[in-house]
Protein backbone atom coordinates (compact mmCIF):
# COMPACT_ATOMS: atom_id res chain seq x y z
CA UNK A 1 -42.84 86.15 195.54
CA UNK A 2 -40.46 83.39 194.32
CA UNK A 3 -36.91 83.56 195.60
CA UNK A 4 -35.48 83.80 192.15
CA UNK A 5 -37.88 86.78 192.10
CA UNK A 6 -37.14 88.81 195.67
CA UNK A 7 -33.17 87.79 194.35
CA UNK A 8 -33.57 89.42 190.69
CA UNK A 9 -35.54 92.58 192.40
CA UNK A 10 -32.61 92.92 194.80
CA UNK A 11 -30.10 93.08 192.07
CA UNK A 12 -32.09 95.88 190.08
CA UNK A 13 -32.34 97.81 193.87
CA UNK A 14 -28.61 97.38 194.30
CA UNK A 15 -27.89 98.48 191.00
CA UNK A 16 -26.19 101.77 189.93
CA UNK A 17 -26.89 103.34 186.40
CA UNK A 18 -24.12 101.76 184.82
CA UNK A 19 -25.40 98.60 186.20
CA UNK A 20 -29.00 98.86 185.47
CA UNK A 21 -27.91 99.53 181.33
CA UNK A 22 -25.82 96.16 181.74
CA UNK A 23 -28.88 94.63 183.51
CA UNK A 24 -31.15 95.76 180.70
CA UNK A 25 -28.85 94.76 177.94
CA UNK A 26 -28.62 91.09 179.71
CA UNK A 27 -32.30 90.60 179.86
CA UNK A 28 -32.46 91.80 175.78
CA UNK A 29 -29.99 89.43 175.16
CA UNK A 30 -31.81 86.64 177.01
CA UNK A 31 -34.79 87.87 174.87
CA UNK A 32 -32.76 87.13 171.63
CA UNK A 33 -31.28 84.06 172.55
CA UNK A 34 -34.93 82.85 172.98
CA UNK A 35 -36.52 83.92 169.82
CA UNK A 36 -33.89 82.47 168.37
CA UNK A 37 -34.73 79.32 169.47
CA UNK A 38 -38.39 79.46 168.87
CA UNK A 39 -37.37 80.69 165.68
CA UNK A 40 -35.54 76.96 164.94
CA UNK A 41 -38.44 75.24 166.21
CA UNK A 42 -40.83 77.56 163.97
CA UNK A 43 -42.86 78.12 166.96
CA UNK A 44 -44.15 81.58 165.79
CA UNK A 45 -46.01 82.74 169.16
CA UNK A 46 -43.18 82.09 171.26
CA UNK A 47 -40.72 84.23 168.42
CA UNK A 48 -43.02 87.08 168.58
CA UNK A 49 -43.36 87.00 172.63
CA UNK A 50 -39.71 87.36 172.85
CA UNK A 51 -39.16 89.51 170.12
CA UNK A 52 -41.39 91.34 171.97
CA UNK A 53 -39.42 91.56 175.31
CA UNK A 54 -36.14 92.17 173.35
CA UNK A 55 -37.95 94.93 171.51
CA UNK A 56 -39.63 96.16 174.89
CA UNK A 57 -35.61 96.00 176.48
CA UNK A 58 -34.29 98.20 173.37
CA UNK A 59 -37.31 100.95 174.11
CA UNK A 60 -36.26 100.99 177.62
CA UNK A 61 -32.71 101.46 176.82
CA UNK A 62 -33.41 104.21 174.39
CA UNK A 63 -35.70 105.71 176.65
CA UNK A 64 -32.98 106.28 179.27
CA UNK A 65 -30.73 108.17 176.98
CA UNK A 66 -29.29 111.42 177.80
CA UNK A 67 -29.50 113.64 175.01
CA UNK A 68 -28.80 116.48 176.17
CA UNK A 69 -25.28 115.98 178.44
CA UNK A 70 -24.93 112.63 176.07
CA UNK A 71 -24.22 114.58 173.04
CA UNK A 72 -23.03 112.82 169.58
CA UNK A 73 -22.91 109.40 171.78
CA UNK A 74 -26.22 109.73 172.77
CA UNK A 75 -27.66 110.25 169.16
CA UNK A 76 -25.55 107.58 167.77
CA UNK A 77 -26.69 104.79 170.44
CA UNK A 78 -30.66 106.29 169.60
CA UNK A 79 -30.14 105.79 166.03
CA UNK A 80 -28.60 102.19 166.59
CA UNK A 81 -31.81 101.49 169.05
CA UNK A 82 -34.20 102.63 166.48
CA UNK A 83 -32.37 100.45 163.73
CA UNK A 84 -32.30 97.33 166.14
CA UNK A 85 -36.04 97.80 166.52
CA UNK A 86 -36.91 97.67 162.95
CA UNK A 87 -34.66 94.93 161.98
CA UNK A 88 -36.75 93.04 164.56
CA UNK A 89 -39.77 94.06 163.48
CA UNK A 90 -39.22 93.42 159.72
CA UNK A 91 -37.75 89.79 160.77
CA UNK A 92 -40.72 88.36 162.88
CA UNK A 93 -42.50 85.93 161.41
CA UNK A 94 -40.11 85.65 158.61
CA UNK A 95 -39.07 82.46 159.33
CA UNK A 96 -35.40 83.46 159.05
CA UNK A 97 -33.16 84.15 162.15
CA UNK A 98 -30.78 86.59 159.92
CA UNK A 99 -32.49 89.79 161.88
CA UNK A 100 -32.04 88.24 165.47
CA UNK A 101 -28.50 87.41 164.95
CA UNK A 102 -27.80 90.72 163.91
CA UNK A 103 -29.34 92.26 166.41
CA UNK A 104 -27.89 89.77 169.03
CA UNK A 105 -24.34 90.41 167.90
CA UNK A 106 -24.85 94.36 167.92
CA UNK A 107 -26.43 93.88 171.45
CA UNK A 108 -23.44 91.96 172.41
CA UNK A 109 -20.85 94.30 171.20
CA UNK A 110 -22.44 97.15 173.20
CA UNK A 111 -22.74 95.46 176.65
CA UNK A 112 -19.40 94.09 176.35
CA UNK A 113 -18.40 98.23 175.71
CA UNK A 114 -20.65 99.22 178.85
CA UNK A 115 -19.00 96.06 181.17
CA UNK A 116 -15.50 97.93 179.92
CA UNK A 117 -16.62 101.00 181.05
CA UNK A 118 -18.11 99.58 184.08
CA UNK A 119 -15.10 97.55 185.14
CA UNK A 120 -12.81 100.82 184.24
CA UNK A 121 -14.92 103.19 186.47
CA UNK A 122 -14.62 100.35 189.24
CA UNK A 123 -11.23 100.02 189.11
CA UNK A 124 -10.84 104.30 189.44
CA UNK A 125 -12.67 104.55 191.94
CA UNK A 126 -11.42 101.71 194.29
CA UNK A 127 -8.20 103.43 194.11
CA UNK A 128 -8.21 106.93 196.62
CA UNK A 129 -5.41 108.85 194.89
CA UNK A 130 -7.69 107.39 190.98
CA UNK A 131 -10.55 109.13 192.69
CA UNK A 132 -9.03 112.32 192.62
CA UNK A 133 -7.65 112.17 189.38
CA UNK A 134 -10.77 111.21 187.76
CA UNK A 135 -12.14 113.69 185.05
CA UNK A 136 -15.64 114.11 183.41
CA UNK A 137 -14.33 113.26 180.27
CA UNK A 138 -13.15 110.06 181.51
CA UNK A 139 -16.78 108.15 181.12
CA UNK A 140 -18.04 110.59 178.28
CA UNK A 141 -19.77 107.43 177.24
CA UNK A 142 -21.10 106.85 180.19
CA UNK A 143 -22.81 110.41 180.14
CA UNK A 144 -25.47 109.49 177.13
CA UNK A 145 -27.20 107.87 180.00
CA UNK A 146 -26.93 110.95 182.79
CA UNK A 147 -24.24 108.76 184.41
């Protein structure tokens, strides 16, 4: 095992749910940022590898959904999954990188909501007297994955 490797398989270990959804949407957006490229250099194997692993990052993120305790937030991130999926599945091989960029900019806009959340919860519960006050509505996002 490679250090890089024993490093990145310590991070997932030491990961919380919250983190492992940030995780996940990190290595989707590495994923896009790569077909993208091979995209550019109309290198159509590479594309469809890493549309692949962005694809394979968006199953795993839908897969974890709570749909049950996550309600209406739950149901709307599914339906934004399964629309993600398709628009990378209609663009591959297309030659265009309209489909990616979309994709890559709704990816975006969702970690950046899930690093709020994560840095809010953080902040709550570093403080003693925030624990206490902390409700469960208070990361009623946070509950479409069972968090």
């Amino acid at each position: 095992m490679t250090g890089y490797k024993a490093y990145k398989g310590n991070q997932i270990e030491g990961a919380g749910p919250l983190g492992l959804v940030l995780l996940t949407y990190d290595a989707l957006n590495r994923a896009l940022g790569r077909a993208r490229l091979a995209i550019e250099a109309g290198d159509f194997s590479q594309e469809g590898e890493h549309t692949g692993r962005a694809i394979e990052a968006v199953i795993e993120l839908s897969s974890s959904l709570n749909m049950k305790e996550g309600g209406d937030v739950a149901i709307g991130l599914a339906r934004l999954y399964v629309y993600m999926i398709n628009t990378l599945t209609e663009n591959m091989c297309s030659g265009s990188s309209k489909g990616v960029d979309e994709v890559m900019a709704l990816a975006r806009t969702l970690r950046d909501g899930w690093q709020e959340l994560a840095d809010q919860q953080e902040k709550k519960l570093s403080r003693p007297v925030a624990r206490q006050q902390v409700s469960a509505n208070a990361f009623q996002p946070a509950m479409a994955y069972g968090l």
